[in-house]
Every structure is written in C-alpha cells, then in structure tokens.
Protein backbone atom coordinates (compact mmCIF):
# COMPACT_ATOMS: atom_id res chain seq x y z
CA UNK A 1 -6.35 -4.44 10.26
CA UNK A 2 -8.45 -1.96 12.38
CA UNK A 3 -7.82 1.13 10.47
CA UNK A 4 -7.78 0.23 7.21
CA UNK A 5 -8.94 -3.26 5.63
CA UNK A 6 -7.19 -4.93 2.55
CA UNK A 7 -9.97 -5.70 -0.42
CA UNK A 8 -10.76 -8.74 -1.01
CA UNK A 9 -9.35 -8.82 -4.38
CA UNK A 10 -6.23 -8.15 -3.35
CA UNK A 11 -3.84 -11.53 -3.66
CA UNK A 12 -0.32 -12.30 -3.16
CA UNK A 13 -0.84 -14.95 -5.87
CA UNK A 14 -1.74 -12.74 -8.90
CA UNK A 15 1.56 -11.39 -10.32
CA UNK A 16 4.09 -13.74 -11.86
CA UNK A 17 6.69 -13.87 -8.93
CA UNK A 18 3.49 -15.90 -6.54
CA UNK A 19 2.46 -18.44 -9.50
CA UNK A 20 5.61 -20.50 -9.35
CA UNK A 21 5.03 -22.04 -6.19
CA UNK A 22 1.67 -21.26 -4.74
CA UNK A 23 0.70 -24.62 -3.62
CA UNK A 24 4.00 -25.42 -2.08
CA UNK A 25 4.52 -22.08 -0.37
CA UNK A 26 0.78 -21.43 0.47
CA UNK A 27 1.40 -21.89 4.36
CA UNK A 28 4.51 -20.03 3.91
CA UNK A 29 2.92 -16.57 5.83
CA UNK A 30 0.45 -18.73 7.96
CA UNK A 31 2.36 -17.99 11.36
CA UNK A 32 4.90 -14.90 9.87
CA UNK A 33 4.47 -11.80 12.16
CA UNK A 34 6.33 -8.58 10.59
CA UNK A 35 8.08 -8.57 14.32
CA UNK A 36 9.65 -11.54 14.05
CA UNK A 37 11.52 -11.13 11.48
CA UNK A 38 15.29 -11.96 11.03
CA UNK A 39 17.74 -10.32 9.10
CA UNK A 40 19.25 -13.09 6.70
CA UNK A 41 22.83 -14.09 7.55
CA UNK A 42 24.49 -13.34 4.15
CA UNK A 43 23.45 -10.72 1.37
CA UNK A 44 20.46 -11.06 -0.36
CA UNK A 45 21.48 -11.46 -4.29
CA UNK A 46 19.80 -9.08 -6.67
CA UNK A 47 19.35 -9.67 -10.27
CA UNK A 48 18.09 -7.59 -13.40
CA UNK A 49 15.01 -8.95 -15.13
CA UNK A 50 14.73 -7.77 -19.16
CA UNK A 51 11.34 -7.17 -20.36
CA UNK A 52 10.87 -6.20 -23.81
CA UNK A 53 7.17 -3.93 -24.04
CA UNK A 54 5.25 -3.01 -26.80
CA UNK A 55 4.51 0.80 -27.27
CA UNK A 56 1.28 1.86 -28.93
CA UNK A 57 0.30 5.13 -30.13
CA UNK A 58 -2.59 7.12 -28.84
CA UNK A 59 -5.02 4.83 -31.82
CA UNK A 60 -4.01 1.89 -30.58
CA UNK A 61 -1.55 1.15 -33.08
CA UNK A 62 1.71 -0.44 -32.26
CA UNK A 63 5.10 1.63 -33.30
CA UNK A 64 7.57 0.28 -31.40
CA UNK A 65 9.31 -1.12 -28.03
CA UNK A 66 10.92 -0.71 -25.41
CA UNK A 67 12.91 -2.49 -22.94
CA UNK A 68 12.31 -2.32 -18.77
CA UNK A 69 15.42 -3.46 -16.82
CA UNK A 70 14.28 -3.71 -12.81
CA UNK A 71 16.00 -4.60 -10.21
CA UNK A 72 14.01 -8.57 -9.12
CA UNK A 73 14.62 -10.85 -5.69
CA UNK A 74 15.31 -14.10 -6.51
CA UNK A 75 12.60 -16.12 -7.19
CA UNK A 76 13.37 -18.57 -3.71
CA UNK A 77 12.75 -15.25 -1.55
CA UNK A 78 10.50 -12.93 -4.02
CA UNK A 79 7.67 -13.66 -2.02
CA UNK A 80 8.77 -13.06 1.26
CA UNK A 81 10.52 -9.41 0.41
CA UNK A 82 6.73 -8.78 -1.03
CA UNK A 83 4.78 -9.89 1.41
CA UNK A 84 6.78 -7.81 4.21
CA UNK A 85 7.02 -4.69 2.32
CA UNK A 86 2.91 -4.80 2.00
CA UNK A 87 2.81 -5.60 5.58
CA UNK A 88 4.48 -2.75 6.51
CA UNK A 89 2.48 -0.51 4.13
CA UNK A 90 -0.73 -1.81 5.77
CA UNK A 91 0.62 -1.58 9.13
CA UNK A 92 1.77 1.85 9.13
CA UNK A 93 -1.38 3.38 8.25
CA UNK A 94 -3.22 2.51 11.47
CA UNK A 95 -3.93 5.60 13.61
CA UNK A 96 -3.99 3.35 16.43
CA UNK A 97 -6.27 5.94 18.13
CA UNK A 98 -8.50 3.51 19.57
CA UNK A 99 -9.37 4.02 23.41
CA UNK A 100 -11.17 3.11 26.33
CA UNK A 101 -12.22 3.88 29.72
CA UNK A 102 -11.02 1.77 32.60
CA UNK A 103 -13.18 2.12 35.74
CA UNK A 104 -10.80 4.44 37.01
CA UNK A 105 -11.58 7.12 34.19
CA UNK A 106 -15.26 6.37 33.46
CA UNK A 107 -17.45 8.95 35.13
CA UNK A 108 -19.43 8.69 38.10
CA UNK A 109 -19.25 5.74 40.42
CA UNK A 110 -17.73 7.54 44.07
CA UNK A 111 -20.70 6.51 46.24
CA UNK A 112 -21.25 3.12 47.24
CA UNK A 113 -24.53 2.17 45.65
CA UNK A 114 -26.02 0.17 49.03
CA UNK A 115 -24.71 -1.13 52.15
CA UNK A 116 -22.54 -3.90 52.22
CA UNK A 117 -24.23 -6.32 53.93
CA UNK A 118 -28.18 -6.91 55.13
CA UNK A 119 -29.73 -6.45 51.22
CA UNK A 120 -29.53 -10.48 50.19
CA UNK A 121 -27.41 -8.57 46.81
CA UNK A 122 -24.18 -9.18 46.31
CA UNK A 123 -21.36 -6.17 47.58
CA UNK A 124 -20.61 -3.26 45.37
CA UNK A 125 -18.40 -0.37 45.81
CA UNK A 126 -19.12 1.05 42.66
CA UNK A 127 -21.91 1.27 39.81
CA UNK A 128 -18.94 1.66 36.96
CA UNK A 129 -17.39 -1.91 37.75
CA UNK A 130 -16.88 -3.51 34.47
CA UNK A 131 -19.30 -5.90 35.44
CA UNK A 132 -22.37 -3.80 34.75
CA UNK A 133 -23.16 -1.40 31.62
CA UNK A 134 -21.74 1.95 31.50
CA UNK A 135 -18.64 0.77 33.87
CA UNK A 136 -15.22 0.99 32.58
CA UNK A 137 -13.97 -1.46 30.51
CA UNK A 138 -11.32 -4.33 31.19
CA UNK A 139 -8.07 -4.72 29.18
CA UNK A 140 -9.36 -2.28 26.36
CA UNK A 141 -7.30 -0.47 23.58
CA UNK A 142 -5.27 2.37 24.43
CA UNK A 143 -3.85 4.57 21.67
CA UNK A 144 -0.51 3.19 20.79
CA UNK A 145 1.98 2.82 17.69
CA UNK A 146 2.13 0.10 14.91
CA UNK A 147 4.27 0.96 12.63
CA UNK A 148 6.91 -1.34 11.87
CA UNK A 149 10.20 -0.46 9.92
CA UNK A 150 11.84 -1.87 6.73
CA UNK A 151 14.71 -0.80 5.12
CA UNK A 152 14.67 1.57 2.51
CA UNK A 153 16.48 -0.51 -0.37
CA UNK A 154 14.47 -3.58 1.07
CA UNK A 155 10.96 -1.34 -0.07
CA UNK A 156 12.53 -0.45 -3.23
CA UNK A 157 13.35 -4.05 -3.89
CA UNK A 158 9.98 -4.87 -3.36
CA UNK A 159 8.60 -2.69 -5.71
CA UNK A 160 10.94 -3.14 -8.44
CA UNK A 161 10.16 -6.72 -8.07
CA UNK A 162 6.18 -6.49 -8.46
CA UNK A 163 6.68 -4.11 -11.41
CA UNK A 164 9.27 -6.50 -12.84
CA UNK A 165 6.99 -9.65 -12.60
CA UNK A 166 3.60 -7.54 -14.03
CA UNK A 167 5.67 -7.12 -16.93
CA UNK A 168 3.43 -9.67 -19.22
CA UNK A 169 0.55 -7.57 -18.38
CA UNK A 170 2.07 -4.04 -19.20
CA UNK A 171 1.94 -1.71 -22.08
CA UNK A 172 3.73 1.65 -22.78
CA UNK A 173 1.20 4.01 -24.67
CA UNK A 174 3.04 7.33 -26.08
CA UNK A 175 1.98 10.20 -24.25
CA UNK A 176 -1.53 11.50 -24.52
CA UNK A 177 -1.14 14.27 -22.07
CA UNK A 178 -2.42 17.14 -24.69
CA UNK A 179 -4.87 14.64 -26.56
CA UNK A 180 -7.80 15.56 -24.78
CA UNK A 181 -9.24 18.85 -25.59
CA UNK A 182 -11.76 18.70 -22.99
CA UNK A 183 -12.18 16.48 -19.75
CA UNK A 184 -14.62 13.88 -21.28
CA UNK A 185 -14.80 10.39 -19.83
CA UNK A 186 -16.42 8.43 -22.84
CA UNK A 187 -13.29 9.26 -24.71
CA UNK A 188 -11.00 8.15 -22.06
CA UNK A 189 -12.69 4.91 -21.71
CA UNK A 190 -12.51 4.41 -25.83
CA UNK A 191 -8.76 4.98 -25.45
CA UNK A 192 -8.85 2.32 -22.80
CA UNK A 193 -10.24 0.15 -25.59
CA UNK A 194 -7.99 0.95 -28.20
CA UNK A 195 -5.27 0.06 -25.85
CA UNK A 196 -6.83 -3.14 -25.56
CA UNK A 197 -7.75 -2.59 -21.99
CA UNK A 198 -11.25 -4.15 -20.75
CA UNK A 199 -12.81 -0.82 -18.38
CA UNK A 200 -14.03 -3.39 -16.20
CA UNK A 201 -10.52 -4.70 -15.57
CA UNK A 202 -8.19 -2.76 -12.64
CA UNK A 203 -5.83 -0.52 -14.70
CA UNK A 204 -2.78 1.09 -13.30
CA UNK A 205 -1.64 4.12 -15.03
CA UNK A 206 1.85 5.60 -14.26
CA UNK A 207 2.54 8.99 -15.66
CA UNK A 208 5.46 11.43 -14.86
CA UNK A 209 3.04 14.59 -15.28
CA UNK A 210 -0.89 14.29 -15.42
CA UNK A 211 -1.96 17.10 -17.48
CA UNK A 212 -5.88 18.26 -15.84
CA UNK A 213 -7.94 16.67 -18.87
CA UNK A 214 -6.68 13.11 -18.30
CA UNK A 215 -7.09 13.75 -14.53
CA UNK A 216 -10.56 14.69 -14.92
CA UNK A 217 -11.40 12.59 -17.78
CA UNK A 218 -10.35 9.31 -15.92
CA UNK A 219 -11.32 10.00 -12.12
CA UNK A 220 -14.68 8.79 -12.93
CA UNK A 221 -13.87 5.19 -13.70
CA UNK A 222 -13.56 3.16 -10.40
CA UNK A 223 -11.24 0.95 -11.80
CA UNK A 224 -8.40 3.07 -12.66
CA UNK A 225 -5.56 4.69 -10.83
CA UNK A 226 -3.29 7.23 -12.12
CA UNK A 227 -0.52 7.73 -10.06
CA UNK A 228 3.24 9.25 -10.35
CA UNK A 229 6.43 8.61 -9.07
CA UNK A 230 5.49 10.17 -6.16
CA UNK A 231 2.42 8.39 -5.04
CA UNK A 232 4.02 5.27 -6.51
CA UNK A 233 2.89 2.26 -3.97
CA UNK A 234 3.34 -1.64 -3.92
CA UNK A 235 -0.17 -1.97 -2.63
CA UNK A 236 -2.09 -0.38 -5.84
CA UNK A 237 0.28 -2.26 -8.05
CA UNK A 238 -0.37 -5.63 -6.75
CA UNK A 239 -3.87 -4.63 -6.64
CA UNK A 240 -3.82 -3.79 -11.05
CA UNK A 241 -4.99 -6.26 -13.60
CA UNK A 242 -2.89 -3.72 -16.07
CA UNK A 243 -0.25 -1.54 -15.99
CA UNK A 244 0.15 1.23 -18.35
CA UNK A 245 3.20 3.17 -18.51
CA UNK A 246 4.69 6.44 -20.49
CA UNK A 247 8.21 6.40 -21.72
CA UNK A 248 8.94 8.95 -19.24
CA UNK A 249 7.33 6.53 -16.65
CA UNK A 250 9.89 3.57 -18.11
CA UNK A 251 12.68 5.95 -18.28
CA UNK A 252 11.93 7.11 -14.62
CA UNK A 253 11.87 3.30 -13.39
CA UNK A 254 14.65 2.08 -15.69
CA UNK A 255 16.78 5.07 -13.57
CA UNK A 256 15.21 4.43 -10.33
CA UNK A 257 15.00 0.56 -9.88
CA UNK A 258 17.44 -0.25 -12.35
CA UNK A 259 20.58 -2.55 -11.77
CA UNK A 260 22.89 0.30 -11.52
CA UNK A 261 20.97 2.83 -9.79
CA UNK A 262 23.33 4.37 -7.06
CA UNK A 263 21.57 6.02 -3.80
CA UNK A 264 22.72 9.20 -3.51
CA UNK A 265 21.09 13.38 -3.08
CA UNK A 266 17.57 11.69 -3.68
CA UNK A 267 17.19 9.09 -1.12
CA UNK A 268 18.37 11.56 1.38
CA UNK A 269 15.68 13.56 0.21
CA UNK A 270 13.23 11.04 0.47
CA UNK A 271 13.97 10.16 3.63
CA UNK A 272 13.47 13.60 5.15
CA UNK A 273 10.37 13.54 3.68
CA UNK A 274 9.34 10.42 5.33
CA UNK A 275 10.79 11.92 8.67
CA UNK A 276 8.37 14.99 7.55
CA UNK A 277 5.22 13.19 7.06
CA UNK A 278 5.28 11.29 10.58
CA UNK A 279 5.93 14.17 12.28
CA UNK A 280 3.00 15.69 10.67
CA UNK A 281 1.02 12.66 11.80
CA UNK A 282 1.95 12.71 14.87
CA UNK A 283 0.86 16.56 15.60
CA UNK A 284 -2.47 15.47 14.28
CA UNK A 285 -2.68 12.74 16.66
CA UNK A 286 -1.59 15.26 19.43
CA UNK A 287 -4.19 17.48 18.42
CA UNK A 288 -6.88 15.09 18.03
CA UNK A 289 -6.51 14.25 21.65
CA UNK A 290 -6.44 17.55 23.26
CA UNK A 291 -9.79 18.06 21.74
C-alpha cells in the first residue's frame, strides 16, 4: 500500500490457525479484493477455544495457571476472517492524499508556443501538454477514500481468533508494574530473560495499566510492544513471536472475547469513538488542503 507498507516479516502463516493448511490454501488470497467480498449465506459458527497458560512470577518462577477462553472461527474459514480484518486495518490507514496536476491546472501554458504551420515541428497549442516535462500529467492520482468497512463483531472475531491460536506461544507474568524503582532498560531486558523470552525475538506485551518505569524501561528495545486494551490491534499481534499477558490483561480478554460476552453500553461507546476519530481525520485532510 501507498501510505503505509506491511514489513516483511509480517506472515499470514505464522500463528497456529495458517499452519494447518498452508500449502493447500496458499493461492487462497491470490485474486481476493476486500471489495468483492460476499456476505456468507448462513451464520458463521463460533466456537470457544480453552487454553490453559502458565503464570510466572516476576523471577521467572512458575506459580500457577490460568485458563484463556476466546471466542475462535472455525478452522475451514479462520483464515479468511483474518486476512480481511488485516486488510481493512491496512487499508484504512491510507491518507489517500496523493495528487496531480492535469494540464488544465498546471501553470503556465496560454500562449501558443509557435505558429502552426511553416516551422517543419510538429503543432502545439501548449508547452504544459503531458507530452513534454513540466506539463500536466495524464490519468494521475487524485485524493480519494480507501477505507473499506467490516463489521464490528466480524473485527472482534478476528482478533479473538489470532490471540486464541498464539496461545502456545503466550505466558501470563504477575504484575510487575511497581517492580522497577527506576526506568532502567538492562533490567527490563533481564526480566525478558527470566521469562524465558529471547530480546531478539518480537514480544507483545498486553497490560491493563503501564505504570511510567516499565514504559520507559522497555521503549528502548525495538522488538517490543506494550500495548493496552485500547491500542489493542490484529496487525501487532500477528506481527509477535511472544505474547505476554497480565491477569488483568486475561481477565480483560476472557470478558471481552469470551463465548458469552454480550454487546451492550461499550460497543456503543466504541463505536462513537470510531465515528470520532474519522471525523478528526477528515478535518485534517480538509485542512491540509486549504494550505
């Protein structure tokens, strides 16, 4: 995409849900386009996927588990709810702000350069035809809109699904919010060790409340994220080699994505917000075009 390009790293066939049938399905996406698609003709059936996780302490030392019940697509159409939810993440950040001149808006060009006939040159009204430099330019971009829509539960779905299947690769480590007395980056990365975590490896931290220590002590290491249910995205956890979690975090998905979560007060809520943020987009783009 224009705006923003997808790493390289970044593969549908990483988590659990993709291994199954990679070879099989590999051509799968080959001619999809996000506007083509169909609404199935019966209701897609949703199941609850168990995953038992261990819990460590802040040492490194295992004291318990816990369980994570999500909300997972049936294997036969996990793919395709992922693959169009990511779409639609990566589609709907383009600006789409890109613009040319045609020959009608390029500047200068009103006199007729030389006579029309009695030169031996061939006849020009203009010096901005798109045939020579500096002339406008033929069939060019014009600022436009790409986003694409998805239904809400359909997103949610998606992400429930991805967290479900990274389950093999995700521990719950007790909260650590207050054990950093100081921001200090070597200490963050020996916790990251402790948790059996290689630094080199893309982690995924999910934390109801980042205290300003572990933000600081962690925002140095290029392959970790910390997010919260708030910044919460299917793109960042497809894009983890680990996923660390708080009980708070598992309680907060376990309530979210869970089998018997029932939309209510909240999704209205997030919805507004959504409304919020594209209006907010769209007065930047207003603004960046009356400059």
């Amino acid at each position: 995409m224009a705006a923003s390009t997808t790493p390289s790293s970044l593969s549908f066939f990483s988590s659990s849900i993709f291994l199954s049938s990679a070879n099989q399905n590999s051509k799968l996406f080959c001619n999809w386009k996000p506007n083509s698609f169909k609404p199935q003709s019966k209701p897609l059936s949703i199941s609850s996927q168990l995953a038992t996780l261990p819990v460590l302490s802040f040492t490194g030392e295992k004291v318990g588990e816990t369980v994570l019940d999500l909300k997972s697509a049936p294997p036969e159409t996990a793919r395709a709810v992922v693959h169009r939810a990511i779409i639609t993440d990566q589609q709907n950040k383009r600006r789409g702000t890109a613009s040319t001149l045609t020959r009608a808006e390029v500047r200068g060009g009103g006199r007729k350069p030389y006579q029309q006939k009695k030169t031996g040159k061939a006849r020009r009204g203009s010096m901005r035809t798109p045939l020579r430099p500096g002339g406008g330019v033929v069939f060019g971009p014009k600022p436009r809109d790409w986003s694409i829509k998805i239904n809400r539960k359909e997103k949610r779905l998606a992400i429930s699904t991805a967290v479900a299947s990274a389950a093999v690769n995700t521990i719950v480590v007790e909260d650590f919010g207050d054990k950093f007395e100081k921001p200090k980056t070597k200490e963050f990365i020996a916790a990251l060790k402790r948790w059996g975590i290689d630094p080199k490896e893309k982690s995924l931290f999910l934390m109801t409340e980042v205290s300003d220590n572990v933000r600081l002590s962690s925002r140095n290491i290029g392959t970790l994220k910390l997010l919260t249910p708030r910044t919460l995205n299917l793109f960042d956890i497809l894009n983890s080699d680990k996923l660390v979690l708080t009980p708070a975090a598992v309680d907060y998905l376990n309530e979210r994505y869970g089998i018997n979560y029932e939309e209510g007060i909240e999704d209205e809520e997030e919805e507004e917000e959504e409304l919020e943020g594209e209006e907010e987009e769209e007065v930047v783009h207003l603004f960046t075009w009356d400059v």
